[in-house]
Protein backbone atom coordinates (compact mmCIF):
# COMPACT_ATOMS: atom_id res chain seq x y z
CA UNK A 1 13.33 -24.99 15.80
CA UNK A 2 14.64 -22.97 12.94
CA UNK A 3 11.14 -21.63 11.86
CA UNK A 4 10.61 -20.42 15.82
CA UNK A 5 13.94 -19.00 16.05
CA UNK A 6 12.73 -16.92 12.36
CA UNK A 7 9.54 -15.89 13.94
CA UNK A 8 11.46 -14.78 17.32
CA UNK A 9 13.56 -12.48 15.60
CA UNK A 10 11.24 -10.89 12.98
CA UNK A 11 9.22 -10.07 16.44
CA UNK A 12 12.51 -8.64 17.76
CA UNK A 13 12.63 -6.54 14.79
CA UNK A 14 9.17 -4.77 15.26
CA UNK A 15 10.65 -3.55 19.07
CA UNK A 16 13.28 -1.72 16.65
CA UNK A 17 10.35 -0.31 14.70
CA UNK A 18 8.43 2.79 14.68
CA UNK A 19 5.69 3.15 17.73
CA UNK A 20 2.49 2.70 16.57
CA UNK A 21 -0.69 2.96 18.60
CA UNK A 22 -4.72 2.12 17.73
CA UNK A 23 -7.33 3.06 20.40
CA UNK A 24 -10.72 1.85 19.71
CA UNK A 25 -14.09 4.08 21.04
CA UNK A 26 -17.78 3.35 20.87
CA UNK A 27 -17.52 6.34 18.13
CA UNK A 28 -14.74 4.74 16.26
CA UNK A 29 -10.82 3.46 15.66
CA UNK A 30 -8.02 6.12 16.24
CA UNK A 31 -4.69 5.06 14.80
CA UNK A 32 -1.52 7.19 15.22
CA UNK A 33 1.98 6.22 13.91
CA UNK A 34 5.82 7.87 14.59
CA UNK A 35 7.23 9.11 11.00
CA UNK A 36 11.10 8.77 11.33
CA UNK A 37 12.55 11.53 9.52
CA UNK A 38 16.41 10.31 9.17
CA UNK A 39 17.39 13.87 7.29
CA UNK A 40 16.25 17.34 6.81
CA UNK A 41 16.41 16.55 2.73
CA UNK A 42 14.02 13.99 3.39
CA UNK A 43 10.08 14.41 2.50
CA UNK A 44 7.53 13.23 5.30
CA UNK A 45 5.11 13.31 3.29
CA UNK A 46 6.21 10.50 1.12
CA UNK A 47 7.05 8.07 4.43
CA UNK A 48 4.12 6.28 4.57
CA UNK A 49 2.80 3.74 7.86
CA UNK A 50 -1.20 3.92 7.73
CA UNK A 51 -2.55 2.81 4.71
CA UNK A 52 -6.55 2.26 3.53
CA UNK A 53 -7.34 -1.30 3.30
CA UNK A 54 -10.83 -0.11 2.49
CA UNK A 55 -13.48 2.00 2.73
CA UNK A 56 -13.93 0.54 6.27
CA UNK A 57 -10.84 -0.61 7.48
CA UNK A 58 -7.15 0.59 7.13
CA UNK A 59 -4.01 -0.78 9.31
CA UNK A 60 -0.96 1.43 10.90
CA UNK A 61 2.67 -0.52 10.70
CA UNK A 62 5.56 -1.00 12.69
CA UNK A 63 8.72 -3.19 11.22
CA UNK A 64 9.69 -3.75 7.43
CA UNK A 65 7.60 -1.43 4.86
CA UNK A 66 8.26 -3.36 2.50
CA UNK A 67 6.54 -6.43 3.97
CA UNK A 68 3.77 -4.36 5.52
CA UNK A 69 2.75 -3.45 1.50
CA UNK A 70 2.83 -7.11 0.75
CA UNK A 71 0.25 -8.05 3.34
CA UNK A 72 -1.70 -4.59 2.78
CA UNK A 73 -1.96 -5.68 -1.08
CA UNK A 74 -3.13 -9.16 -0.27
CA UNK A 75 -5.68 -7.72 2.47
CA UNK A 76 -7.00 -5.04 -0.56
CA UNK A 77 -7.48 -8.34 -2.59
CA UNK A 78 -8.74 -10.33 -0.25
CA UNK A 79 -11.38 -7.34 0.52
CA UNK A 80 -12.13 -6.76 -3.04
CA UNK A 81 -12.82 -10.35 -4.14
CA UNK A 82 -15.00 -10.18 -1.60
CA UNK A 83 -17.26 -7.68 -2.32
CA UNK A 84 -17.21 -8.87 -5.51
CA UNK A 85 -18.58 -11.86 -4.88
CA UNK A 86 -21.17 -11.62 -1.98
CA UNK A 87 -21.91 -7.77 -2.49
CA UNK A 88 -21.09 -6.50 1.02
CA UNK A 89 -17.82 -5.19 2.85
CA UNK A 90 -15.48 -8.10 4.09
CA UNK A 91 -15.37 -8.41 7.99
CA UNK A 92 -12.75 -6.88 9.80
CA UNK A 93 -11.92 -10.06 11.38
CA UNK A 94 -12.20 -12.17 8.26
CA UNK A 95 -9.39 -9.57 6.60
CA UNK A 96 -7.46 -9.85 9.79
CA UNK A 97 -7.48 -13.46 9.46
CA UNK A 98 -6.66 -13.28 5.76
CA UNK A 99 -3.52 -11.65 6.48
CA UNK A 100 -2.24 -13.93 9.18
CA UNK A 101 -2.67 -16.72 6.83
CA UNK A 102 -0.71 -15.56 4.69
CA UNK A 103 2.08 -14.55 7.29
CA UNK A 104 2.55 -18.32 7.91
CA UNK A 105 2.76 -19.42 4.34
CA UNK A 106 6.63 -18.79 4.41
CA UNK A 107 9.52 -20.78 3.30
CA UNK A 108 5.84 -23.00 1.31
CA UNK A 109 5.96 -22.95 -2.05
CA UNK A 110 2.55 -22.75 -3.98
CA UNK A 111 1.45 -24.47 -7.43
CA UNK A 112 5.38 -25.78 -8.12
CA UNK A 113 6.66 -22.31 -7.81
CA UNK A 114 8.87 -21.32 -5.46
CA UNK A 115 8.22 -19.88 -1.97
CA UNK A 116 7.06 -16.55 -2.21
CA UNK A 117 9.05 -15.58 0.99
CA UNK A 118 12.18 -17.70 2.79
CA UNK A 119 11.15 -16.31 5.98
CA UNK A 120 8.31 -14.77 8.04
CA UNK A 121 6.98 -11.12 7.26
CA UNK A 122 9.35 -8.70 9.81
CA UNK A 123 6.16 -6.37 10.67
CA UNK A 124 3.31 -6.08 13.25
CA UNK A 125 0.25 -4.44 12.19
CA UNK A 126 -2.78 -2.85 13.88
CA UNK A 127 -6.17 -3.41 11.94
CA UNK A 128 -8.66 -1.11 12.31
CA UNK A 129 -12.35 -0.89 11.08
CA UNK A 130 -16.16 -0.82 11.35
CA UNK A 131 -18.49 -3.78 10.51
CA UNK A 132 -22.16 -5.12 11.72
CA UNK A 133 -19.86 -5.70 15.25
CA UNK A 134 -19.12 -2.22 15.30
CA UNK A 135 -15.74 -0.35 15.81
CA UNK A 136 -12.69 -3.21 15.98
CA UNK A 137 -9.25 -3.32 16.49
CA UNK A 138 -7.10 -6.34 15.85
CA UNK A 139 -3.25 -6.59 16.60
CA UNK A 140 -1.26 -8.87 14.28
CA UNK A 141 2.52 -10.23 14.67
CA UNK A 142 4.86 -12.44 12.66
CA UNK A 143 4.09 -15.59 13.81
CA UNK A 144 0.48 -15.31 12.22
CA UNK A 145 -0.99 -14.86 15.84
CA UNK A 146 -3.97 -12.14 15.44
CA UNK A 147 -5.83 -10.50 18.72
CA UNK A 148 -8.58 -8.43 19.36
CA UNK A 149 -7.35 -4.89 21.59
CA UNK A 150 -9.28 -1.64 22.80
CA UNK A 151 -5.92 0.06 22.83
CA UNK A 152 -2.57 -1.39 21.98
CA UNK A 153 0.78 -0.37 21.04
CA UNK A 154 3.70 -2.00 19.17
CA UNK A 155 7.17 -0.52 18.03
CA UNK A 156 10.16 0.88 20.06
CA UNK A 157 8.09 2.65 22.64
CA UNK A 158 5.60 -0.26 22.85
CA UNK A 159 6.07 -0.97 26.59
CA UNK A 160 5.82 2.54 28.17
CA UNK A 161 3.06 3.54 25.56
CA UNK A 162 0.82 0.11 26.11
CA UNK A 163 1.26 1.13 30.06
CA UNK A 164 -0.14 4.83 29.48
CA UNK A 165 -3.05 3.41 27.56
CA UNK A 166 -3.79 0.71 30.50
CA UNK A 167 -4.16 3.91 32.83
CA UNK A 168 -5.70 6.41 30.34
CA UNK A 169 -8.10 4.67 28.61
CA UNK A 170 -11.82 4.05 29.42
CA UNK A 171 -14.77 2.89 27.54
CA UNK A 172 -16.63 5.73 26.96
CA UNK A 173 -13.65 7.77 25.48
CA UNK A 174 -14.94 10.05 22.42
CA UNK A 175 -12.81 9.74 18.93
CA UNK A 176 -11.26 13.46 20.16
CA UNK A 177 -10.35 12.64 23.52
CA UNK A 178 -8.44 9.02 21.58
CA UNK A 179 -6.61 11.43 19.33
CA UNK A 180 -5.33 13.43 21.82
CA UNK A 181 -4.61 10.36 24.53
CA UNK A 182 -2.28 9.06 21.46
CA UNK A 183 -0.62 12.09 20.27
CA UNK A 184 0.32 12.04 24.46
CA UNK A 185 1.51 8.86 24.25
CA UNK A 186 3.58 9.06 21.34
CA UNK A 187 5.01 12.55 22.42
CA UNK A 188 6.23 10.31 25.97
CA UNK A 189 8.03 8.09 23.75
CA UNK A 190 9.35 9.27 21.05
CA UNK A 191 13.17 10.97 20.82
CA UNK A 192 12.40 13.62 18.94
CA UNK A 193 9.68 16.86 19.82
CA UNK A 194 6.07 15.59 18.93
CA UNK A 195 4.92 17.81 15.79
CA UNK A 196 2.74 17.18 12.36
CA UNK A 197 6.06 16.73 10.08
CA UNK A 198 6.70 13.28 11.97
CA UNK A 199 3.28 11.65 13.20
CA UNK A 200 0.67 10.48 10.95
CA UNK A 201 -3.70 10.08 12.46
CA UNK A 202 -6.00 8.23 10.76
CA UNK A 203 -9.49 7.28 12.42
CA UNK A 204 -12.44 4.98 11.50
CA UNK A 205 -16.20 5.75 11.77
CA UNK A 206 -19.75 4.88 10.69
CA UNK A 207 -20.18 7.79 8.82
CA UNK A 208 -16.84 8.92 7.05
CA UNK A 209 -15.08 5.72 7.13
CA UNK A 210 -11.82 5.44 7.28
CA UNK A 211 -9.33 8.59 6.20
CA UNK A 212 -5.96 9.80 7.06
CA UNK A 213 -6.19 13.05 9.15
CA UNK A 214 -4.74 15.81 7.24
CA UNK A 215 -2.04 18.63 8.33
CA UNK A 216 -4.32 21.33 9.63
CA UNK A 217 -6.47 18.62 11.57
CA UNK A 218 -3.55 17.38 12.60
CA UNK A 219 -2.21 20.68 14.21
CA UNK A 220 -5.24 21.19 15.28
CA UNK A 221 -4.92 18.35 17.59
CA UNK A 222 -1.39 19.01 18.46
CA UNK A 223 -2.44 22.07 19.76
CA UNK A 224 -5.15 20.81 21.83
CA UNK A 225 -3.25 18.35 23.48
């Protein structure tokens, strides 16, 4: 009962979180993510929520940083050892699954050492990449519980955001036209006015791979939308 009530509230946490939102196209994975700027003094740049996993898969966060770099570092090993050993790029599933493994060793200790973590990971993350299956995204939550999503959202604004994308998306959606459906949907949500200081875009495709949109892309998209 205790280890439920653990994984209730570390879900509980993630509806505190920044909204984060992943659409996936036949063209690729769009990911967008609210930046929280608590002060002027503070650098956006340096608050970070999409990270590269790889060279074809990356994941946006909502929750605890901190524990959202400890499953990121894992995934980036996990990937690496790999391609080390069968010479090919790791699965986006298979990396998916790697991580959710690992959210449900808590409170276990390993080799006589002592647990690594006394309770469960406080983040959700969305997984995006490309493999032989083509553009993916995968949804993952505290309780080690991984699903496959066209578009999904998670965070503060997850309920009003996951209801625009279940009216607003379709399956023939271009990469552009997911940008600019989730810079919409976070401006609906979000407190604060929607500009490139406090979002962060990253997309997913055959040919570039995965990469973090930069500022004049960005406004370039703001603009459009």
């Amino acid at each position: 009962m205790l280890t439920a009530s653990l994984v209730e509230y570390a879900i509980e946490a993630i509806k505190l979180g920044s909204t984060t939102v992943g659409i996936r196209t036949p063209e690729g994975v769009v990911l967008a993510v609210e930046k929280r700027v608590q002060s002027p003094l503070l650098e956006s740049s340096s608050i970070e929520k999409i990270m590269e996993i790889d060279t074809h898969l990356g994941c946006a966060m909502s929750g605890l940083t901190a524990d959202a770099r400890t499953m990121i570092d894992h995934a980036r090993v996990t990937a690496q050892n790999h391609a080390f050993t069968y010479d090919e790029r790791i699965k986006v599933e298979s990396v998916t699954q790697a991580v959710c493994d690992l959210a449900l060793r808590f409170g276990e200790s390993v080799h006589d050492e002592e647990a690594m973590m006394s309770r469960p990971f406080g983040v959700a993350l969305l997984i995006a990449g490309i493999d032989e299956l083509g553009p993916q995204l995968y949804h993952t939550d505290p309780s080690g519980t991984f699903v496959r999503y066209d578009a999904k959202a998670i965070g503060s604004g997850s309920e009003a955001a996951q209801s625009e994308l279940q009216d607003k998306w379709h399956k023939q959606m271009t990469l552009r036209e997911a940008h600019v459906l989730n810079l919409r949907v976070l401006k609906q949500v979000m407190e604060e006015k929607l500009d490139h200081h406090n979002v962060q875009l990253a997309q997913v495709t055959p040919t570039s791979g995965f990469e973090i949109l930069d500022e004049t892309r960005l406004k370039d998209l703001i603009e459009a939308m």
